[in-house]
PDB file of N, CA and C in Angstrom:
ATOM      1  N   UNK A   1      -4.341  -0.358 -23.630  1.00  0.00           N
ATOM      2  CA  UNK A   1      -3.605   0.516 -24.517  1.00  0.00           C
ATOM      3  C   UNK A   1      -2.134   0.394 -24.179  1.00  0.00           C
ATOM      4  N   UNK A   2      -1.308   0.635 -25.266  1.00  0.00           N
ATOM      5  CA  UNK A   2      -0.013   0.153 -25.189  1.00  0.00           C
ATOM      6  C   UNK A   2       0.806   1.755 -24.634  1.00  0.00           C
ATOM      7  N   UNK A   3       1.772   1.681 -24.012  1.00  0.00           N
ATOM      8  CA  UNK A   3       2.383   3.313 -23.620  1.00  0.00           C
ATOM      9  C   UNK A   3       4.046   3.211 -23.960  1.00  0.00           C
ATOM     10  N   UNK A   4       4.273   3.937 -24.381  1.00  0.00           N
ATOM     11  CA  UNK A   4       5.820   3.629 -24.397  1.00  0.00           C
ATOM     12  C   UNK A   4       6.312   5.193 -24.325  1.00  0.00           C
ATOM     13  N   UNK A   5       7.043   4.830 -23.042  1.00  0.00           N
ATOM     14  CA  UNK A   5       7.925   6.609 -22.792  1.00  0.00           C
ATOM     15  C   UNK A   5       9.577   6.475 -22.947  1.00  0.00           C
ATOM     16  N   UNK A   6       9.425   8.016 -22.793  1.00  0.00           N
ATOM     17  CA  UNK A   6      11.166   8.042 -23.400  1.00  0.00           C
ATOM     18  C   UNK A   6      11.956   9.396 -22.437  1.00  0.00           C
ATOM     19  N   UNK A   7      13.164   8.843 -22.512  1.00  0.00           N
ATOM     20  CA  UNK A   7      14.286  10.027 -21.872  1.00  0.00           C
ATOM     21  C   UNK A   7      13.834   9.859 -20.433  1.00  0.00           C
ATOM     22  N   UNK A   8      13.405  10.714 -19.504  1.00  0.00           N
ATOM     23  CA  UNK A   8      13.626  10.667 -18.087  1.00  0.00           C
ATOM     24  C   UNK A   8      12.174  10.383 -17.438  1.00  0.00           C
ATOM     25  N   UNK A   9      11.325   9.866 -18.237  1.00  0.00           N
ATOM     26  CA  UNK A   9      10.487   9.454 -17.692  1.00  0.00           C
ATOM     27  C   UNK A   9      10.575   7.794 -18.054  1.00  0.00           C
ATOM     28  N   UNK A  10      11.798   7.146 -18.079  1.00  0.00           N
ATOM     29  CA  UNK A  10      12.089   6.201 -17.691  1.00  0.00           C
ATOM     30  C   UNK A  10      12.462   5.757 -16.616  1.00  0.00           C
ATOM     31  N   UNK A  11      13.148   6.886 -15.880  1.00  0.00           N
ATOM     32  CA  UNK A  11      13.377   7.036 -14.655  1.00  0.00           C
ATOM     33  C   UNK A  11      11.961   6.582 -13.768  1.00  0.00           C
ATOM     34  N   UNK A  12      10.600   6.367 -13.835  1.00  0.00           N
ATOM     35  CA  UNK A  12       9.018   6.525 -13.238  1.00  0.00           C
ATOM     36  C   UNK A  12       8.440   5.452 -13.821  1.00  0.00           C
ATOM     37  N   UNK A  13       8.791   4.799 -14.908  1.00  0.00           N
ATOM     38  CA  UNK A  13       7.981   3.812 -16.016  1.00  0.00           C
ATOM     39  C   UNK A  13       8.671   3.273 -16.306  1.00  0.00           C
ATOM     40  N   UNK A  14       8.511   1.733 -16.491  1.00  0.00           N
ATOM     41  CA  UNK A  14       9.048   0.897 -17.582  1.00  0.00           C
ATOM     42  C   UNK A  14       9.036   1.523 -19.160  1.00  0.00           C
ATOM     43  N   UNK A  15       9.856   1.295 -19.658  1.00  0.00           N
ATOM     44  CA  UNK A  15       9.784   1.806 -21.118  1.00  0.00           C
ATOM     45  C   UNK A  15       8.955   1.486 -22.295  1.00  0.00           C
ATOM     46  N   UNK A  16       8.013  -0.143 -22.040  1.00  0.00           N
ATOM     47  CA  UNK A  16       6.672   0.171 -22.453  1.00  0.00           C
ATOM     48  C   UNK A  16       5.710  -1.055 -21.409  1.00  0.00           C
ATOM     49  N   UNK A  17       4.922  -0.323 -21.761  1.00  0.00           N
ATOM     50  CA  UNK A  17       3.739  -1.159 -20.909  1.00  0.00           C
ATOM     51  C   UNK A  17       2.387  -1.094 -21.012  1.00  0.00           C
ATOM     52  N   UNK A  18       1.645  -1.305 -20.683  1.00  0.00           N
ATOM     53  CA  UNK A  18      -0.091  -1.349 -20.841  1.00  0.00           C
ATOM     54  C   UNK A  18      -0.811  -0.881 -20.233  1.00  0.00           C
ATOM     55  N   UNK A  19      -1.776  -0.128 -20.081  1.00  0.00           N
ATOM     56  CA  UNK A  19      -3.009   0.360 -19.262  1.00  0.00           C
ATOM     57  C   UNK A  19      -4.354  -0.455 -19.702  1.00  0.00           C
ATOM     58  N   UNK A  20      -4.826  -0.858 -18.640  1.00  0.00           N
ATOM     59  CA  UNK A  20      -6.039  -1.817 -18.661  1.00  0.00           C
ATOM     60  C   UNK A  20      -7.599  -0.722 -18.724  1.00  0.00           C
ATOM     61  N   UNK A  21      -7.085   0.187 -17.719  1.00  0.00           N
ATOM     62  CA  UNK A  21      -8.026   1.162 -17.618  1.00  0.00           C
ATOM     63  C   UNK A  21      -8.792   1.887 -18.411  1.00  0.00           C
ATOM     64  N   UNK A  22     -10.071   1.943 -18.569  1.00  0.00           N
ATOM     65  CA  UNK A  22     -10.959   2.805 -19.499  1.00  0.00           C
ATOM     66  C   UNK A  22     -11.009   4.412 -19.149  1.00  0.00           C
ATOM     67  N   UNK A  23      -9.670   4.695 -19.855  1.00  0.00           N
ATOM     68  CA  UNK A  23      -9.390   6.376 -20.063  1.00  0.00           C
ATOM     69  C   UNK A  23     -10.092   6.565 -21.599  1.00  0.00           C
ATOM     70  N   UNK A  24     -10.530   8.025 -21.192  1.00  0.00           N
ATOM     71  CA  UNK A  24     -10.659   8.424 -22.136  1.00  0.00           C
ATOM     72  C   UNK A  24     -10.203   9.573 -22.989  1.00  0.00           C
ATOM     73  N   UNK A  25     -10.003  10.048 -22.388  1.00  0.00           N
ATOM     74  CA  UNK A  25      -8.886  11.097 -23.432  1.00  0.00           C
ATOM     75  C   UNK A  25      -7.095  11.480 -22.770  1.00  0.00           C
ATOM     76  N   UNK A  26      -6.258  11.767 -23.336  1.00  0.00           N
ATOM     77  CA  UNK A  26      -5.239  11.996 -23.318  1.00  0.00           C
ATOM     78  C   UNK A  26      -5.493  12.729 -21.902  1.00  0.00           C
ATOM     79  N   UNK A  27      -5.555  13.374 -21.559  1.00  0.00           N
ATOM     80  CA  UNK A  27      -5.412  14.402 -19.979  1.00  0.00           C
ATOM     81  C   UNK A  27      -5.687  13.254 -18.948  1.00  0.00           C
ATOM     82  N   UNK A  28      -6.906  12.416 -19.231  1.00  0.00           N
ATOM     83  CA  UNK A  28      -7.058  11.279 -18.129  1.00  0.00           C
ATOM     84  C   UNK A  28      -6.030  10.393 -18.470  1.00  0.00           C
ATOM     85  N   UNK A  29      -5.716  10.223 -19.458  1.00  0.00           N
ATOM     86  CA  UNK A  29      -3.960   9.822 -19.195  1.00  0.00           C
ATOM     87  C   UNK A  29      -3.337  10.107 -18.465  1.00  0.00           C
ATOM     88  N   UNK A  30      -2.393  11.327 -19.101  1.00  0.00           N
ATOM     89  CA  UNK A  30      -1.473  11.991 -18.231  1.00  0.00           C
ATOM     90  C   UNK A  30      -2.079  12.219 -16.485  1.00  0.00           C
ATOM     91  N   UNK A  31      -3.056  12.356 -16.450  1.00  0.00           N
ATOM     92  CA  UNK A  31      -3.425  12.183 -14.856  1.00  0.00           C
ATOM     93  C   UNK A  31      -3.242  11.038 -14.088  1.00  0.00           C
ATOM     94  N   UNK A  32      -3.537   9.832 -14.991  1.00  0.00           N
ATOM     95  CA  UNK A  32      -3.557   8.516 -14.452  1.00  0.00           C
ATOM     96  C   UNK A  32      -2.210   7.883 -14.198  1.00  0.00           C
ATOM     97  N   UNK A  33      -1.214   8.565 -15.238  1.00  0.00           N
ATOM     98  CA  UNK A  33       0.180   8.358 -15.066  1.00  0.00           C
ATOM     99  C   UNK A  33       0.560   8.884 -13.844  1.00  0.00           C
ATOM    100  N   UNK A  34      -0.062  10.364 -13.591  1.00  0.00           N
ATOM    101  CA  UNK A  34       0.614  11.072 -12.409  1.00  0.00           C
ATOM    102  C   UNK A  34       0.095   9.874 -11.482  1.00  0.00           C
ATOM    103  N   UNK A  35      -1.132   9.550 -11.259  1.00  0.00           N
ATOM    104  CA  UNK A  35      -1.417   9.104 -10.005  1.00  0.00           C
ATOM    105  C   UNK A  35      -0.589   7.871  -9.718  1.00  0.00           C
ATOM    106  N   UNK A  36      -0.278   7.036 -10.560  1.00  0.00           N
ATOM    107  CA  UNK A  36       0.524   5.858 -10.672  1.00  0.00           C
ATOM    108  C   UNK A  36       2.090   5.898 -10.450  1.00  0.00           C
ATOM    109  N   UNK A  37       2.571   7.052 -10.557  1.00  0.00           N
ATOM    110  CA  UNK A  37       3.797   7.347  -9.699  1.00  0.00           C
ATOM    111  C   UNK A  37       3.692   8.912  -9.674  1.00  0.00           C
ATOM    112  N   UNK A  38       3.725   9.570  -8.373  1.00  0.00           N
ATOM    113  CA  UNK A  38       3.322  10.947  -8.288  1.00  0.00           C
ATOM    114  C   UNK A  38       4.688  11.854  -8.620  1.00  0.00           C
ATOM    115  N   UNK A  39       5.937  11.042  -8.704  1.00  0.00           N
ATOM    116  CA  UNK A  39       6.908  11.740  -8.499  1.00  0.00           C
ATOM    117  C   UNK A  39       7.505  11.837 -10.147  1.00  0.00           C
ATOM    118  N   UNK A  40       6.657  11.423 -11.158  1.00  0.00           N
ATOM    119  CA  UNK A  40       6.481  11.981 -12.436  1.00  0.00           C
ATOM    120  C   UNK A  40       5.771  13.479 -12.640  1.00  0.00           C
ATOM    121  N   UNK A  41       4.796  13.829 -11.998  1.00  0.00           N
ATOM    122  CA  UNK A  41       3.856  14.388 -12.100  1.00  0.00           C
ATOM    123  C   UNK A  41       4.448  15.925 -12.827  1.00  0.00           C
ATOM    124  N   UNK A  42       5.671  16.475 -12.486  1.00  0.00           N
ATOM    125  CA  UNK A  42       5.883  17.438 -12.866  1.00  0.00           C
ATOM    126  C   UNK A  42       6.340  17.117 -14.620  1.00  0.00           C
ATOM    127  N   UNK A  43       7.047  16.372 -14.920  1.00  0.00           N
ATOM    128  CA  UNK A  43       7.494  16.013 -15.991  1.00  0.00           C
ATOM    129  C   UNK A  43       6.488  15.514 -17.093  1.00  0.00           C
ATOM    130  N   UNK A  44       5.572  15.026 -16.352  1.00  0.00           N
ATOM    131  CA  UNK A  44       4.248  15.110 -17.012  1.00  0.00           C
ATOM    132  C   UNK A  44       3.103  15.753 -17.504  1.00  0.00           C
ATOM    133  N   UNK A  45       3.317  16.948 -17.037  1.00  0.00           N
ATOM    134  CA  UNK A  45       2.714  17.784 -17.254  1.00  0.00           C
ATOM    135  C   UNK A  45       3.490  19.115 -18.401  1.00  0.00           C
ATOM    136  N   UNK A  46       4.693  18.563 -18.932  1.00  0.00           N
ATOM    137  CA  UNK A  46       5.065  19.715 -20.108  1.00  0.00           C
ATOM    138  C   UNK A  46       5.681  18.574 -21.064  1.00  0.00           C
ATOM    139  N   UNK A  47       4.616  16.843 -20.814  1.00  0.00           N
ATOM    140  CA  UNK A  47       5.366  16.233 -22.141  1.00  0.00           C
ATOM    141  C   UNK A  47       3.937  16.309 -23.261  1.00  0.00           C
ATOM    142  N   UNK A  48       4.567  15.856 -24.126  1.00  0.00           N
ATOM    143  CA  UNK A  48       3.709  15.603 -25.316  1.00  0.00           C
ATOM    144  C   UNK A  48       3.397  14.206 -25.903  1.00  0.00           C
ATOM    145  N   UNK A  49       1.917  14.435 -26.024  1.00  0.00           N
ATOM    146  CA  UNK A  49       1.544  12.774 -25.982  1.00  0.00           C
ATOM    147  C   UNK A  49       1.474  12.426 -27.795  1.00  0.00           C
ATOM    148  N   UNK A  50       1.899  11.077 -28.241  1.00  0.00           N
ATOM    149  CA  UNK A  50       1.692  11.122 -29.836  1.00  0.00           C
ATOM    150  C   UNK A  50       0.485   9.985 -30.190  1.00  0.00           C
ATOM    151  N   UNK A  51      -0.337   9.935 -30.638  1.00  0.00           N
ATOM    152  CA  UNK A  51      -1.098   8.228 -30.553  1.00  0.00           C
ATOM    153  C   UNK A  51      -0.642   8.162 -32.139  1.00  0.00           C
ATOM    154  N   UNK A  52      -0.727   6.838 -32.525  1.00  0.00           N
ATOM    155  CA  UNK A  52      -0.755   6.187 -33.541  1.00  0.00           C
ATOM    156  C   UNK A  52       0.758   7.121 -34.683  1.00  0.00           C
ATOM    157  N   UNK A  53       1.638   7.722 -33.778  1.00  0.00           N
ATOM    158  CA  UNK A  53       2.475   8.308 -34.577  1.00  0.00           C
ATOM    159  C   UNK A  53       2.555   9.711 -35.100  1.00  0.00           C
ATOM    160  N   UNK A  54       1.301  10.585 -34.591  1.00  0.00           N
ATOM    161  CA  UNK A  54       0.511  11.552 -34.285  1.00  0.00           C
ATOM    162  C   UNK A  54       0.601  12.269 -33.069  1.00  0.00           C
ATOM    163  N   UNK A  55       1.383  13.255 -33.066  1.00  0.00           N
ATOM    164  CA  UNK A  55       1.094  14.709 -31.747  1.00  0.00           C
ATOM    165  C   UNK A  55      -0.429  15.138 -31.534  1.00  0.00           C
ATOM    166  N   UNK A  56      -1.087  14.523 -30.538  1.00  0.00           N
ATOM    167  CA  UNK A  56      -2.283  14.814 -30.408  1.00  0.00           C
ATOM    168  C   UNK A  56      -2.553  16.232 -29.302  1.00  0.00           C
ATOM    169  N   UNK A  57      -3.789  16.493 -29.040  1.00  0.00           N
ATOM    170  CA  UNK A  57      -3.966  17.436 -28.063  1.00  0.00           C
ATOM    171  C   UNK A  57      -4.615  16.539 -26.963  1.00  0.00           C
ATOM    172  N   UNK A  58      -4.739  16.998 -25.533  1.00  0.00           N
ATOM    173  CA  UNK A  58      -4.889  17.129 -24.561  1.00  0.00           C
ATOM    174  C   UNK A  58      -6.537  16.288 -24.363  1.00  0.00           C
ATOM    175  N   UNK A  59      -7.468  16.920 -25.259  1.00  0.00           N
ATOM    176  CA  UNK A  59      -9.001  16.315 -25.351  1.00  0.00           C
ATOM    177  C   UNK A  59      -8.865  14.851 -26.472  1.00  0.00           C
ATOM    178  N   UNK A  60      -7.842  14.571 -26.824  1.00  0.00           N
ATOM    179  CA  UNK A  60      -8.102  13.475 -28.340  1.00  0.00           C
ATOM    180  C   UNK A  60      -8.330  12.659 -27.313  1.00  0.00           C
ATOM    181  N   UNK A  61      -9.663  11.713 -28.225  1.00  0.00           N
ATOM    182  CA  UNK A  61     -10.523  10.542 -27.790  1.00  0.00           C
ATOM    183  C   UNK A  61      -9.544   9.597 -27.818  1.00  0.00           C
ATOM    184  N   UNK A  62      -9.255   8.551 -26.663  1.00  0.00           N
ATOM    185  CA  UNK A  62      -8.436   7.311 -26.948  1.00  0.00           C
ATOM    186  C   UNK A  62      -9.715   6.030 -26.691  1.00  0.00           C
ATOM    187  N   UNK A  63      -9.056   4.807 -27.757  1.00  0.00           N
ATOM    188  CA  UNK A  63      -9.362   3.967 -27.430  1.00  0.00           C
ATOM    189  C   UNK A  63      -8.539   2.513 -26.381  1.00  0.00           C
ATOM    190  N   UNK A  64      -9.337   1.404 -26.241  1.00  0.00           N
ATOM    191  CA  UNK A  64      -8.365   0.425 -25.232  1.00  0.00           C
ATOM    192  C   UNK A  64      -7.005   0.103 -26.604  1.00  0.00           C
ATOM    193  N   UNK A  65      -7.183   0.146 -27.595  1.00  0.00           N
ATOM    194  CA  UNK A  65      -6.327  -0.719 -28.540  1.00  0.00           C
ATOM    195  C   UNK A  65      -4.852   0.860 -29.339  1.00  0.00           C
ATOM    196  N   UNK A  66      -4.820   1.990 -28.381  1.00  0.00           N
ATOM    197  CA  UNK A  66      -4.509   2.946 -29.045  1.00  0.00           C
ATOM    198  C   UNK A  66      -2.618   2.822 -28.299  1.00  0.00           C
ATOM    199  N   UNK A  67      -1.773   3.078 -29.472  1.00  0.00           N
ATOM    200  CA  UNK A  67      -0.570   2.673 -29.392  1.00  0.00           C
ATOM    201  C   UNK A  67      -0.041   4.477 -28.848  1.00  0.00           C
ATOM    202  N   UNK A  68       0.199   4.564 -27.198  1.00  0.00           N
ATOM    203  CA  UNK A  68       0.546   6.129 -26.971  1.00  0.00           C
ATOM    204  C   UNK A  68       2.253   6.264 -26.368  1.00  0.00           C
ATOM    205  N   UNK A  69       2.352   7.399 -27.278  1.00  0.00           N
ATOM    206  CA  UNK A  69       3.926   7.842 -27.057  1.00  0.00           C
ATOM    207  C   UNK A  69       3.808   8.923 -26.113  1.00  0.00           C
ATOM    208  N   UNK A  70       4.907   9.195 -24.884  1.00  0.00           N
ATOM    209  CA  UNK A  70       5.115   9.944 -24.163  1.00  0.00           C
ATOM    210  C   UNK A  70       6.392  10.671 -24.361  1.00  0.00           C
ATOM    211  N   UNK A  71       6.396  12.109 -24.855  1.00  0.00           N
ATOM    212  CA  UNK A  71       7.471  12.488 -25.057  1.00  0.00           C
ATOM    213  C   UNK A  71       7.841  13.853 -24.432  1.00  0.00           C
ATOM    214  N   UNK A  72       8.860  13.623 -23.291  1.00  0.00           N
ATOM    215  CA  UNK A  72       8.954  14.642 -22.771  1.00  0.00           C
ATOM    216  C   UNK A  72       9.935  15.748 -23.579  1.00  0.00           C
ATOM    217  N   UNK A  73      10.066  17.059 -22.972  1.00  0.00           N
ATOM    218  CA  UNK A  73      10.742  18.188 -23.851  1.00  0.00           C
ATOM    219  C   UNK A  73      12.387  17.182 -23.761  1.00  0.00           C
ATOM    220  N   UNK A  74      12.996  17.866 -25.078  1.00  0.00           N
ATOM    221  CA  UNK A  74      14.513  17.519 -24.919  1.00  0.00           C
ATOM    222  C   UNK A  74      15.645  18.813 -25.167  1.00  0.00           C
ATOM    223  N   UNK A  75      16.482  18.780 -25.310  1.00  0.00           N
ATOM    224  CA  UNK A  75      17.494  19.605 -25.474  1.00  0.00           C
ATOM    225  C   UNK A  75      18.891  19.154 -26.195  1.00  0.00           C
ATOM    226  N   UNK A  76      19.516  19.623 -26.643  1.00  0.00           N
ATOM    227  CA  UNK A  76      20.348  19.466 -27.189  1.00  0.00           C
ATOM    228  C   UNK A  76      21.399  20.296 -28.513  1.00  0.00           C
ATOM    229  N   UNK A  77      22.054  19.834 -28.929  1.00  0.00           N
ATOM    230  CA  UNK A  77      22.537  21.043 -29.507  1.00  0.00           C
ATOM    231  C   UNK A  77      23.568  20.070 -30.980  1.00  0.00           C
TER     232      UNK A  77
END
């Protein structure tokens, strides 16, 4: 599955890249991210994941071929 993150969790990740791993839903994501650099882990846990261009929830089923956006909170004015 393809991942592409944005804003300061570039700082932890290349800006896109691949997971080989058979996850299955969005949370075993975001977990698998934490475990893969732990010093994301907080920032990871208040972003929002999008698949296919789509704000999903937390349980959505992923597949190996699923295109996922990581989007942490932003600010601005």
């Amino acid at each position: 599955m393809k991942i592409e993150v944005f804003a300061i969790l570039k700082e932890y990740f290349d800006k896109e890249f691949e997971i080989k791993d058979p996850l299955k839903t969005v949370e075993e994501l975001r977990a698998h991210l934490a475990f893969l650099n732990p010093e994301s882990s907080n920032v990871l846990k208040i972003c929002r994941f999008a698949v296919h261009d789509e704000f999903v929830a937390d349980h959505y089923q992923l597949t190996g071929s699923d295109n996922v956006v990581v989007i942490p909170p932003s600010s601005g004015g």
